[in-house]
Protein backbone atom coordinates (compact mmCIF):
# COMPACT_ATOMS: atom_id res chain seq x y z
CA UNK A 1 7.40 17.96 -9.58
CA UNK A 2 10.72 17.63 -11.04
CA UNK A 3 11.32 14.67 -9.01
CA UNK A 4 7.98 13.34 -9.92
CA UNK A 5 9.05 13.45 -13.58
CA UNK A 6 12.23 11.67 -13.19
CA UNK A 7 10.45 9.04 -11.44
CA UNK A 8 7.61 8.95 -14.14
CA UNK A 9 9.99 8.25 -17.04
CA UNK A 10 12.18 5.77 -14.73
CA UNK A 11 9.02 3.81 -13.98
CA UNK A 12 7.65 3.81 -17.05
CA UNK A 13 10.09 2.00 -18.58
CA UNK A 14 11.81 -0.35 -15.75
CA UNK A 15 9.58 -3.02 -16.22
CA UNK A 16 11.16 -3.38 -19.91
CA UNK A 17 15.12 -2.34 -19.62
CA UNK A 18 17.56 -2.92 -17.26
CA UNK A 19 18.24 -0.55 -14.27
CA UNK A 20 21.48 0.53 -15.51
CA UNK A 21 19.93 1.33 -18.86
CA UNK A 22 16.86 3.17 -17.37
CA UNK A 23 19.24 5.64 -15.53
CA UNK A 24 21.02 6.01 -19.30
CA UNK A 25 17.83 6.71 -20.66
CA UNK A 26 16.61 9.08 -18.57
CA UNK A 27 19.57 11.02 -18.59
CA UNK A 28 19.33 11.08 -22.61
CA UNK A 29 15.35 12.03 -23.19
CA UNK A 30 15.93 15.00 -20.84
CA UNK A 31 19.12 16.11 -22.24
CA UNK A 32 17.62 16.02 -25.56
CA UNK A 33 14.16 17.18 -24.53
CA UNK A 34 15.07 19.68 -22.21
CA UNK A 35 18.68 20.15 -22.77
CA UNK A 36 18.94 19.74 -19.19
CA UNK A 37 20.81 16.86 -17.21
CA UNK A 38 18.55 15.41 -14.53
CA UNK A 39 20.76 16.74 -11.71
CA UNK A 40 20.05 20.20 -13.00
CA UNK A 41 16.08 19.33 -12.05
CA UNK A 42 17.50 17.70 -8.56
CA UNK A 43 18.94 20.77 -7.74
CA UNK A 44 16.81 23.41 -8.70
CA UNK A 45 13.20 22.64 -7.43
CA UNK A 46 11.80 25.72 -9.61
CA UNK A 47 12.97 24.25 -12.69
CA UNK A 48 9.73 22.70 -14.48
CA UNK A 49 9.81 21.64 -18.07
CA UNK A 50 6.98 23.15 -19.98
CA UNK A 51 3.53 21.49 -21.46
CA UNK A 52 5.38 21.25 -24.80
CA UNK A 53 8.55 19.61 -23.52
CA UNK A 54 6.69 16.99 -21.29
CA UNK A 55 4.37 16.04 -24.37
CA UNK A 56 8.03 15.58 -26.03
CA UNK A 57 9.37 13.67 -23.16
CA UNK A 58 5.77 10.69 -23.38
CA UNK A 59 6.40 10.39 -27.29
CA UNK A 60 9.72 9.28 -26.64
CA UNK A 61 8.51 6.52 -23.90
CA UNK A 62 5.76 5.74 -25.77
CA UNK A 63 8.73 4.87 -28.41
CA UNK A 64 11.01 3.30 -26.49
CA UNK A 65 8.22 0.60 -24.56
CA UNK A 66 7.95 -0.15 -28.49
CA UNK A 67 11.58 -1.27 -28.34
CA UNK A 68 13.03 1.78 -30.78
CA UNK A 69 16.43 2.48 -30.35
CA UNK A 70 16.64 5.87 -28.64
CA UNK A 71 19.54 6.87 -30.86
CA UNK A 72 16.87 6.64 -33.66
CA UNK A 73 14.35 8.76 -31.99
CA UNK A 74 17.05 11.14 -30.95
CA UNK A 75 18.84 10.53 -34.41
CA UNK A 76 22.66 10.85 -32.76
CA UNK A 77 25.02 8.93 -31.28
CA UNK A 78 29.18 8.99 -30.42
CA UNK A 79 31.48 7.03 -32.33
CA UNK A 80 35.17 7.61 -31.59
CA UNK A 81 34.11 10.63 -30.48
CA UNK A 82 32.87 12.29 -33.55
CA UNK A 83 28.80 13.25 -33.49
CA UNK A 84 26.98 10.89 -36.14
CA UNK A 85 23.85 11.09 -36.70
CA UNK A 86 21.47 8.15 -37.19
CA UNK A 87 18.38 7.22 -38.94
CA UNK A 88 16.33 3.82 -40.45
CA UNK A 89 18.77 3.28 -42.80
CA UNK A 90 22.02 3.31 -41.07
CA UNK A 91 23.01 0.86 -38.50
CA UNK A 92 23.45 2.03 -34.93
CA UNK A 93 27.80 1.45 -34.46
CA UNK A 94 28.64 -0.53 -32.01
CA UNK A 95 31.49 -0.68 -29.70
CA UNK A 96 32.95 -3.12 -31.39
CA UNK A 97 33.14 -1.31 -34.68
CA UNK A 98 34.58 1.42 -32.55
CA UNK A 99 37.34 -1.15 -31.72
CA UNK A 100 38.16 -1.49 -35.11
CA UNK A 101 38.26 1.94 -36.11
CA UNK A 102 40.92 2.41 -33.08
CA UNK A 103 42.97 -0.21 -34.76
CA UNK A 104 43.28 0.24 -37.92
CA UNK A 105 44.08 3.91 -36.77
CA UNK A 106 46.98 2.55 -34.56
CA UNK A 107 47.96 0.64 -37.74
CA UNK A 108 48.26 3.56 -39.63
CA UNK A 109 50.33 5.16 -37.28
CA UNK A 110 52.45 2.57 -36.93
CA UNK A 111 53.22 1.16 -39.86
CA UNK A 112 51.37 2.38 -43.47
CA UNK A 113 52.45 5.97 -43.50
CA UNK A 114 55.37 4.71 -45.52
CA UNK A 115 52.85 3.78 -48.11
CA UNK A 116 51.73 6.83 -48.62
CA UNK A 117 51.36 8.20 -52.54
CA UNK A 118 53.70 10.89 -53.56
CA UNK A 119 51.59 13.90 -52.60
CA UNK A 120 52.03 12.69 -49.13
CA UNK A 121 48.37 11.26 -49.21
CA UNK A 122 46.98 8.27 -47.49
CA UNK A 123 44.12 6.85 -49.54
CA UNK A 124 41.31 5.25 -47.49
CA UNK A 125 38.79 3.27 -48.51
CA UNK A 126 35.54 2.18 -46.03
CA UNK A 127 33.44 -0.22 -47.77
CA UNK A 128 30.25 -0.79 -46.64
CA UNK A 129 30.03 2.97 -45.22
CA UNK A 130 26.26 3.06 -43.50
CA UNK A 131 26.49 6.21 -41.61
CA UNK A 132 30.18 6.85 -42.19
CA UNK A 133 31.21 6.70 -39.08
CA UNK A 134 34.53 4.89 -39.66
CA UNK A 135 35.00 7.23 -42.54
CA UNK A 136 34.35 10.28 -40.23
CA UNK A 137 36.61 9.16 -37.42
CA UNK A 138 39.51 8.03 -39.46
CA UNK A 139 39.66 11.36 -41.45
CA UNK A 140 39.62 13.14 -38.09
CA UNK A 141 41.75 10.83 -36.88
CA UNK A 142 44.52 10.73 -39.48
CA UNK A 143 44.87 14.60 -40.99
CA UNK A 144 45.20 14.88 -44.88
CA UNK A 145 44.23 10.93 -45.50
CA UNK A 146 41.98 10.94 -48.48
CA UNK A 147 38.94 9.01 -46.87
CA UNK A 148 36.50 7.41 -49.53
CA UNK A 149 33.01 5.66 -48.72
CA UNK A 150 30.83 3.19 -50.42
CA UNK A 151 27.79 1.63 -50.06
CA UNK A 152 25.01 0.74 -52.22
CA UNK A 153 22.33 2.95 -50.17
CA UNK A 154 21.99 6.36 -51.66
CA UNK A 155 20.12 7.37 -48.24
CA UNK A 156 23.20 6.13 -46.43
CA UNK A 157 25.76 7.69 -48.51
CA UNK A 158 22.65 11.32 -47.48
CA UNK A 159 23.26 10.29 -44.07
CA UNK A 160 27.39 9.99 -44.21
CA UNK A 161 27.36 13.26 -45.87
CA UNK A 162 25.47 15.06 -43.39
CA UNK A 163 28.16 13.33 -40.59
CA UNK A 164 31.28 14.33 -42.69
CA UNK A 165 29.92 18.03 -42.75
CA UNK A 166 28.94 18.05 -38.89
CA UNK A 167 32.37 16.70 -38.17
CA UNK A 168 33.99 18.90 -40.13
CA UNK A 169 35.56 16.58 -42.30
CA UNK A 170 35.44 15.83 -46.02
CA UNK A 171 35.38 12.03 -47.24
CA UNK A 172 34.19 11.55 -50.75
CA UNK A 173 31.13 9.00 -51.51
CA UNK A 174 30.64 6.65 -53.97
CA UNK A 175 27.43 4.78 -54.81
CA UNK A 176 28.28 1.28 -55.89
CA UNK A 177 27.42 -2.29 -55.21
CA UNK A 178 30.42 -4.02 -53.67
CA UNK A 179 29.04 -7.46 -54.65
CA UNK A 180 29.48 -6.08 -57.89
CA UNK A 181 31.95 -8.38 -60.34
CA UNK A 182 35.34 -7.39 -58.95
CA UNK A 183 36.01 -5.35 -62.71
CA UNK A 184 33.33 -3.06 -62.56
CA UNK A 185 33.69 -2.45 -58.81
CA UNK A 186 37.37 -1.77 -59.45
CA UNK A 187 36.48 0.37 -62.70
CA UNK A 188 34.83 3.55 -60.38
CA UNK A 189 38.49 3.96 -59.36
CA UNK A 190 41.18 6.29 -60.77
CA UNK A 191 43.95 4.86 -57.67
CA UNK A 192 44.88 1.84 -56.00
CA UNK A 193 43.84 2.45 -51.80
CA UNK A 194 46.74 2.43 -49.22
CA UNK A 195 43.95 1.05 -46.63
CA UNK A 196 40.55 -0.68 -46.80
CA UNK A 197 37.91 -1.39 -44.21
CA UNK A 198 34.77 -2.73 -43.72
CA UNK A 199 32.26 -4.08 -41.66
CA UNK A 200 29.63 -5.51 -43.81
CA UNK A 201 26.68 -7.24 -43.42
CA UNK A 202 27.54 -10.75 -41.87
CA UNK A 203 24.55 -12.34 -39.40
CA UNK A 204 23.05 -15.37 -41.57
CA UNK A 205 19.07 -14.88 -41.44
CA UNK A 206 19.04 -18.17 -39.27
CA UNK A 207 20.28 -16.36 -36.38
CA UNK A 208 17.48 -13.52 -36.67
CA UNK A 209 14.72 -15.24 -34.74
CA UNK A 210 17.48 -14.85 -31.51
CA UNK A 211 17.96 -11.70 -31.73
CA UNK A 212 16.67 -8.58 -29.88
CA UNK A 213 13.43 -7.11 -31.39
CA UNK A 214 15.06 -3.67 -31.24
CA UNK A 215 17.53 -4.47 -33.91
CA UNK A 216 14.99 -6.92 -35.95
CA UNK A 217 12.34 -4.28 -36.13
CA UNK A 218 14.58 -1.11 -36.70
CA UNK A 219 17.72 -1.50 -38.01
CA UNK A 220 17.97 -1.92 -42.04
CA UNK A 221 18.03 -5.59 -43.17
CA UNK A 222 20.06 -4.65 -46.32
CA UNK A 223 23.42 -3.48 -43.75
CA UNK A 224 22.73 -6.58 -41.51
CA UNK A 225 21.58 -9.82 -43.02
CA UNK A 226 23.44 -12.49 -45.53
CA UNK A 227 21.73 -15.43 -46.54
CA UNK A 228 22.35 -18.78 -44.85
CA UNK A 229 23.59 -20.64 -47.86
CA UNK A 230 26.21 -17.64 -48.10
CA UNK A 231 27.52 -16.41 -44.66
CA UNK A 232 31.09 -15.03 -46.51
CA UNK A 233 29.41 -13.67 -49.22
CA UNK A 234 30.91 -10.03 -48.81
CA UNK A 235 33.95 -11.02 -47.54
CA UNK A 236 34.46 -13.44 -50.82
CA UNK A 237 33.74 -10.05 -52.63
CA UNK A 238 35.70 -7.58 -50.80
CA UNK A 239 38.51 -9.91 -50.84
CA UNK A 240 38.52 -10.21 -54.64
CA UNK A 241 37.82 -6.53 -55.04
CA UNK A 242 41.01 -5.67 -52.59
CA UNK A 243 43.14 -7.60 -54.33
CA UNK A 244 42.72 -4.99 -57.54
CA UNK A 245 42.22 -2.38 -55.84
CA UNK A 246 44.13 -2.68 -52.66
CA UNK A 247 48.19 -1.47 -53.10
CA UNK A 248 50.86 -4.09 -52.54
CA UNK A 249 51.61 -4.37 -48.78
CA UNK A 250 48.39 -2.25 -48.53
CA UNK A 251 46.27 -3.54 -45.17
CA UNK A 252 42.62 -5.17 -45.33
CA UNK A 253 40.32 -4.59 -42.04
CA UNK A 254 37.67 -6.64 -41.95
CA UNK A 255 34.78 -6.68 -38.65
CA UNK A 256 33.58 -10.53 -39.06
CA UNK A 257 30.80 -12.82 -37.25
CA UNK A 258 32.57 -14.38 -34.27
CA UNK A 259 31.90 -17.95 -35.40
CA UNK A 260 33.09 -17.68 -39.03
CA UNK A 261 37.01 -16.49 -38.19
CA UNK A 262 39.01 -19.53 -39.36
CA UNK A 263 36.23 -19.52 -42.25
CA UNK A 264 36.87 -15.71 -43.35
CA UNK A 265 40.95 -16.30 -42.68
CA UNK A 266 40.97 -18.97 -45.03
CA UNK A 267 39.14 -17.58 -47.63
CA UNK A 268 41.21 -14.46 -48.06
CA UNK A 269 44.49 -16.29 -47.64
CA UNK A 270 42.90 -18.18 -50.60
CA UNK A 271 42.54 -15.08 -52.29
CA UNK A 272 46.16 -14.42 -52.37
CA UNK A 273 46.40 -12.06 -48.88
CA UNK A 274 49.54 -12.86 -46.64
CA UNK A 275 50.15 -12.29 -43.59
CA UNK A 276 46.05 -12.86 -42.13
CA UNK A 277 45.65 -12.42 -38.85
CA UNK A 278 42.60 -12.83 -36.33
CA UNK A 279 42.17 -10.47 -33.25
CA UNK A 280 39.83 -10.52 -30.68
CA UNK A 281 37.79 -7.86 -29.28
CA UNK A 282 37.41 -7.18 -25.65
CA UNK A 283 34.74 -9.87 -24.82
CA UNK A 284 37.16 -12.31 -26.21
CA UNK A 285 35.45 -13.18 -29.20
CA UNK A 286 36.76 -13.61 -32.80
CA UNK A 287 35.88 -9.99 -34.07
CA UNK A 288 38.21 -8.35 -36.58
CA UNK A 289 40.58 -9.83 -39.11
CA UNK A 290 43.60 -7.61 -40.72
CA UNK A 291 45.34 -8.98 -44.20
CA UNK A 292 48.31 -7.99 -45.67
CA UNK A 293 48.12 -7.90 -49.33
């Protein structure tokens, strides 16, 4: 039976994902299901999963041949290795996101901690917060940093609350527009940030017909879509916001669409940022700009 099972939620969903992904996805429903990896039913024929836990185990297949994201139906994921829960209006983080998190920790470690302020504090700001997960994993990451999120959802700011408390962390939250005018953006703050970071919404709406139906039919538009006519739109607005709010020699990380690099470089060297450099991620693409202010 057990082996029936496995083979029952592997075949009902090959003819839609990959292989490798069907083995990942089977591993996950009966984890979370059954708390049980499927080795555990391998090796113990008399292990059966009740009526209640199969009924749980066709919802979720029924939910995934609609193309929902399994960390939605599960509502967790990993990031940086802190547990963050999901929901509809968070993004899912993506490895690349996890790639900047890692360096802008590095960065810290390397070089700001002699800006810190005269308590000894590093103040942090993540700007465009969605779940929080850069704000939970660079306040584990970096002990006593003063971590601060915003983001104009007040269910995402819910959401990065409930990951700063499962984590163990504290991060404070702010509810604000960042497309705000720079002035009344910059007025919600007491202190000038040692560190900002963001990865805002950058994928022009032209681009939305290519992409997969997963992400079109899930994820929030708000945290994912610019308009055409304005594919640096947040960028334009962090920039200007950074450079009030942003300490002298302070560091800007920005995640950026791939094809608008020189674009996004030029803009915030216009802004006044030196020092504005372009890194690639490990596909090789243009993914992640840091500027020196």
């Amino acid at each position: 039976m057990t082996e029936n099972l496995i083979n029952h939620i592997r075949k009902s969903l090959q003819d839609m994902y990959p292989p490798g992904e069907v083995r990942s996805l089977t591993r996950r429903i009966l984890l979370h299901v059954c708390g049980r990896e499927p080795y555990h039913f391998l090796a113990d024929p008399g292990l059966h999963p009740g009526q209640r836990q199969l009924g749980g185990i066709n919802r979720i297949i029924e939910r995934l041949r609609n193309r929902e994201p399994i960390q939605y139906i599960t509502g967790e994921t990993t990031f940086c290795g802190c547990s963050i829960h999901v929901n509809r209006h968070t993004l899912i983080p993506r490895p690349e996101t996890e790639e900047l998190t890692a360096l802008v920790v590095t960065h810290i470690g390397d070089a700001a901690r002699s800006a810190r302020t005269a308590d000894n504090r590093l103040r942090l700001l993540d700007i465009c917060t969605g779940s929080g997960c850069i704000a939970v994993a660079l306040a584990r990451s970096i002990p006593g940093a003063e971590v601060t999120a915003l983001d104009v959802s007040a269910e995402a700011l819910r959401t990065a609350s409930v990951n700063a408390e499962r984590n163990g962390v504290e991060i404070a939250l702010v509810e604000a527009d960042i497309c705000w005018p720079a002035e009344r953006a910059a007025s919600l703050f007491s202190e000038a940030f040692d560190l900002m970071v963001s990865n805002p919404p950058y994928i022009p709406y032209g681009e939305k017909p290519g992409m997969p139906a997963n992400v079109t039919m899930y994820e929030p538009q708000l945290a994912l879509f610019v308009p055409d006519s304005e594919p640096l739109r947040f960028y334009h607005r962090i920039a200007g916001f950074a450079m009030r709010m942003l300490k002298e020699g302070g560091a800007l990380w920005l995640e950026i669409n791939a094809r608008f690099g020189s674009d996004t470089c030029r803009l915030l060297s216009a802004e006044g940022f030196r020092s504005v450099e372009l890194l690639r991620d490990l596909s090789g693409k243009d993914r992640f700009i840091r500027a020196i202010r």
